[in-house]
Protein backbone atom coordinates (compact mmCIF):
# COMPACT_ATOMS: atom_id res chain seq x y z
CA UNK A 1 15.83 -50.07 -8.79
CA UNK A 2 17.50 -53.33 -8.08
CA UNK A 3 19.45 -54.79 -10.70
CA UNK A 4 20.07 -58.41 -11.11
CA UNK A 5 23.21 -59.39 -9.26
CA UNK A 6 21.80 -57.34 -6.11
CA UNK A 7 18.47 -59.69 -6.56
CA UNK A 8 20.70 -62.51 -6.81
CA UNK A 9 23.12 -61.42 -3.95
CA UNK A 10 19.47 -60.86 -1.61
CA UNK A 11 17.98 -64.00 -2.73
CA UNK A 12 21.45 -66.09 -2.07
CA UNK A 13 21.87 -64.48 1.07
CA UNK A 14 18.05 -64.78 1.85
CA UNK A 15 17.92 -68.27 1.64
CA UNK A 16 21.31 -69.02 3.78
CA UNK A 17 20.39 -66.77 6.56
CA UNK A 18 17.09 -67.97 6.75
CA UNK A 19 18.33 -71.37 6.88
CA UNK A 20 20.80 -70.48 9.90
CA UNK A 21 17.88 -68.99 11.32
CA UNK A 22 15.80 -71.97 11.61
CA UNK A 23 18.83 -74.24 12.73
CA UNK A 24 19.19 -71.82 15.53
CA UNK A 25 15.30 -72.41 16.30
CA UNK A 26 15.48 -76.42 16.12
CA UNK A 27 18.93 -76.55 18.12
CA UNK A 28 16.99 -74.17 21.18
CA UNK A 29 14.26 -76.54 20.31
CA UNK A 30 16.36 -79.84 21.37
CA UNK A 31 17.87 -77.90 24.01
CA UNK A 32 14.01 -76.88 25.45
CA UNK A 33 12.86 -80.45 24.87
CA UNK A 34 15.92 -82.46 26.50
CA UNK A 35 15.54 -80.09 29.80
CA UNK A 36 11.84 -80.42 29.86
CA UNK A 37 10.00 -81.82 26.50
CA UNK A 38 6.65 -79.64 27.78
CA UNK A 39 8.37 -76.71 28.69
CA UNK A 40 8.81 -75.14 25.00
CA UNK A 41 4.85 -75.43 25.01
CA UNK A 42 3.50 -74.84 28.17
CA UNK A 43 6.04 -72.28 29.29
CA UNK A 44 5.35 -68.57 28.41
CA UNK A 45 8.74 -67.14 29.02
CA UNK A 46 10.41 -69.84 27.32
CA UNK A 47 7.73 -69.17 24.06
CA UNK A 48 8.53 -65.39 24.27
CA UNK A 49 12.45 -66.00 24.67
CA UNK A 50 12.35 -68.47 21.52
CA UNK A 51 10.14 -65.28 19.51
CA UNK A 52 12.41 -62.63 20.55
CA UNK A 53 15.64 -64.50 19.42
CA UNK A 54 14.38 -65.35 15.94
CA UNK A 55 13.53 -61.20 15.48
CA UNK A 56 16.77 -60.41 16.67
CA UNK A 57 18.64 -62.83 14.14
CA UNK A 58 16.16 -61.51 11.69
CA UNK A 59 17.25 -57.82 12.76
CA UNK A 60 20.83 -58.87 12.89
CA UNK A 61 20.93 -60.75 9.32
CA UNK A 62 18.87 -57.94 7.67
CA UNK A 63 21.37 -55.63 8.05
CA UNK A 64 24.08 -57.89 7.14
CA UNK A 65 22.11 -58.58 3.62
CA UNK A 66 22.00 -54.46 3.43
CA UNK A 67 25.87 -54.16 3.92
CA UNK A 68 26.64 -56.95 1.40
CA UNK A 69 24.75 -54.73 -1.26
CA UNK A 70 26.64 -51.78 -0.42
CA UNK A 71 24.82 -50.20 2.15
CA UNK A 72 21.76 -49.41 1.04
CA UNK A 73 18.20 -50.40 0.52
CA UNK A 74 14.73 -49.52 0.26
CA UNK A 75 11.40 -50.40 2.03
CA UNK A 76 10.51 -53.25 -0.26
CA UNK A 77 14.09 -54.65 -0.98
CA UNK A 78 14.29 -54.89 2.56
CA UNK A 79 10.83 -56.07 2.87
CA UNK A 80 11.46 -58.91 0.31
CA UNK A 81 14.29 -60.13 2.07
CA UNK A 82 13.41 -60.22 5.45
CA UNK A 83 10.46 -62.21 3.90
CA UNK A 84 12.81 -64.08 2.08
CA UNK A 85 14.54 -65.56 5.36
CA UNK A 86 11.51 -65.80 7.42
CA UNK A 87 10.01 -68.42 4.24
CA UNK A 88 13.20 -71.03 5.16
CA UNK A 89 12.82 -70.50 8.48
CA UNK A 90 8.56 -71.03 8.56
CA UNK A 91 9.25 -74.33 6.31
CA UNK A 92 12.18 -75.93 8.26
CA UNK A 93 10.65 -75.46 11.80
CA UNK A 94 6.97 -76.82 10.55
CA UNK A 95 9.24 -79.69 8.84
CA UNK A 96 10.80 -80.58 12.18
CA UNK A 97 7.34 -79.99 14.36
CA UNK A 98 5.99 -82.46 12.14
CA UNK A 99 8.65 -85.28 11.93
CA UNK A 100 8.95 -84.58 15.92
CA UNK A 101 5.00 -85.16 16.18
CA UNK A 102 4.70 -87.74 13.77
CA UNK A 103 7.27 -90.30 14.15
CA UNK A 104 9.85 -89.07 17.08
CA UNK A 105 7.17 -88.62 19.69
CA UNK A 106 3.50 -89.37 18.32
CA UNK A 107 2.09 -88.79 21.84
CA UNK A 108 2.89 -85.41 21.86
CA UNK A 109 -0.16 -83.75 21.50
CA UNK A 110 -2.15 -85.95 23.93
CA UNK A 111 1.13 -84.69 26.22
CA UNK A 112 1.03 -81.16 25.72
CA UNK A 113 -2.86 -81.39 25.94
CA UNK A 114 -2.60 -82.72 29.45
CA UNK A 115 -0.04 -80.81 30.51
CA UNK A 116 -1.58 -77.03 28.74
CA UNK A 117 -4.70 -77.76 30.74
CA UNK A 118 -3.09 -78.37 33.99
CA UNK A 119 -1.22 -75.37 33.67
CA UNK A 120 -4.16 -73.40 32.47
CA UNK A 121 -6.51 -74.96 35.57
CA UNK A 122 -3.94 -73.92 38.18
CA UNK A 123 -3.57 -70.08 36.64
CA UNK A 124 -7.11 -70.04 36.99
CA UNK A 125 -7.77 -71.93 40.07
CA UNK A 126 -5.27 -68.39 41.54
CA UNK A 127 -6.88 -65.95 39.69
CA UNK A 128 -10.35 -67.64 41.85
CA UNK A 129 -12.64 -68.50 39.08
CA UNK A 130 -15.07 -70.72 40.39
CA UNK A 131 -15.00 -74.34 39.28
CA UNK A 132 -17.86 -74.59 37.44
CA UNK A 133 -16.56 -71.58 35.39
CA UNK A 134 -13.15 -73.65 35.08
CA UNK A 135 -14.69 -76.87 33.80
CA UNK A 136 -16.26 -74.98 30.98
CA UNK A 137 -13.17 -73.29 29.77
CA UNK A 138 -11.08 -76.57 30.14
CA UNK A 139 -14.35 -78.89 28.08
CA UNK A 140 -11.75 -78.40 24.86
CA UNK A 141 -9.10 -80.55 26.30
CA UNK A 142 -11.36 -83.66 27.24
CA UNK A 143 -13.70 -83.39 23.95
CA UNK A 144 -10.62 -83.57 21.58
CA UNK A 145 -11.11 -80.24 20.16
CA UNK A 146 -7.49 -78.49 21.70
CA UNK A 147 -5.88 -82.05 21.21
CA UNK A 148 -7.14 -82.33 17.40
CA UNK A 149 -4.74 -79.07 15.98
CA UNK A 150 -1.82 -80.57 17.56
CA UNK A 151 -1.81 -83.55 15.85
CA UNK A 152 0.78 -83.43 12.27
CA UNK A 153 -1.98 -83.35 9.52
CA UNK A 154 -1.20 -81.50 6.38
CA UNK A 155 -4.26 -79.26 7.41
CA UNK A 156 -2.78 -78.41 10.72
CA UNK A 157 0.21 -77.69 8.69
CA UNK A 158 -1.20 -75.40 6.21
CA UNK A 159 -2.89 -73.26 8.99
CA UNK A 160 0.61 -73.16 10.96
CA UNK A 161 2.43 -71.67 8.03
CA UNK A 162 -0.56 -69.30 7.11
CA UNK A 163 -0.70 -67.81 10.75
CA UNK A 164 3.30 -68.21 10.49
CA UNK A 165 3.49 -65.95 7.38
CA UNK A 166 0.26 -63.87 9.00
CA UNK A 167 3.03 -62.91 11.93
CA UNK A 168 6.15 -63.05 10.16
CA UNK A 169 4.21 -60.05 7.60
CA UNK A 170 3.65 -57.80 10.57
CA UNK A 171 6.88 -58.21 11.95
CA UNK A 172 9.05 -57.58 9.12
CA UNK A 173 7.36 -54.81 7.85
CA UNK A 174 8.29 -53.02 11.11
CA UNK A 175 11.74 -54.34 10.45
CA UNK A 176 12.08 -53.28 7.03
CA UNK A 177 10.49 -49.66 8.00
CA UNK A 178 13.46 -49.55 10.72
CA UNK A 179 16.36 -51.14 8.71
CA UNK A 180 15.63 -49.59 5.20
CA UNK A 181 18.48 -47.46 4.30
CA UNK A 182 17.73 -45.01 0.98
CA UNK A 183 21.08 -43.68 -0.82
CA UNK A 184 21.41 -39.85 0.22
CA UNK A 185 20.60 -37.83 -2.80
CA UNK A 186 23.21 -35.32 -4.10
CA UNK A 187 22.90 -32.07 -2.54
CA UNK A 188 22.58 -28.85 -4.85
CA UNK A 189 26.83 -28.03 -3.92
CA UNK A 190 27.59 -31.21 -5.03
CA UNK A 191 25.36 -30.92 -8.21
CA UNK A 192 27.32 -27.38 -9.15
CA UNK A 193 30.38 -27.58 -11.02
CA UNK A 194 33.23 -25.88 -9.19
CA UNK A 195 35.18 -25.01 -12.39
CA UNK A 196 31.83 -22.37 -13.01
């Protein structure tokens, strides 16, 4: 059972680490967008290199929360904090997509629209789909439909963080089933008294 200064101590931590966590994630972000501002978008390597460093500092921070309350945790105190971070981190990174989107670059979507369906056309120009076949799959970039949940609406929002907390759920319940750490329970010699 946690008490109250190790919920405090989790939720304290939590927050800080989470915070970190999404600086990290908007600092890679500048660095992605200053190198090439389509490249953090249309670039699969660079979209799987950004996920795998956020559930390694995730990993990394997780266990730092479980030494700072002695060494030990369960499932769902683990759980809870992982959660915890990934919250701050879901919120800050939506906050800067938006600001970016809305007032920094408003043209971004029509950008990475243009650029998502070139890349897109070309893998699939390789893989020799016929064009016909191409046009169809590519209709949702020139009707407005692919274009349309880029743009920074607070409904375009709302289904980023739900999908954001759908992913951040699966992945942190595999972390917290790895990471949890019960106290051992006193063995039987321990229990005897050796004065008996």
């Amino acid at each position: 059972m946690e008490d109250h200064t190790q919920k405090a101590t989790i939720g304290k931590l939590g927050m800080r680490y989470g915070l970190l966590i999404a600086g990290i994630s908007v600092v890679l972000s500048i660095v992605f967008r200053i190198v090439n501002p389509l490249m953090q978008f249309t670039n699969i390597w660079v979209q799987l290199f950004s996920a795998v460093v956020g559930i390694a500092l995730i990993v990394i921070f997780g266990m730092e929360i479980r030494k700072s309350i002695g060494g030990y945790w369960s499932f769902g105190t683990a759980f809870k904090a992982l959660m915890t971070m990934s919250v701050f981190v879901i919120l800050i990174t939506v906050l800067y997509s938006f600001i970016l989107f809305k007032f920094i670059d408003p043209d971004m979507p029509t950008k990475i629209n243009d650029a998502t369906e070139a890349v897109m056309t070309e893998r699939l120009a390789k893989m020799g789909m016929d064009q016909d076949k191409i046009d169809e799959t590519s209709k949702m970039f020139h009707n407005g439909e692919f274009k349309a949940k880029l743009e920074p609406t607070l409904k375009n929002e709302a289904v980023t963080i739900c999908f954001s907390l759908l992913f951040y759920v699966v992945v942190n319940l595999i972390v917290a089933a790895c990471i949890k750490k019960n106290k051992p329970l006193n063995t039987l010699d321990d229990a005897i008294d050796p004065a008996v």
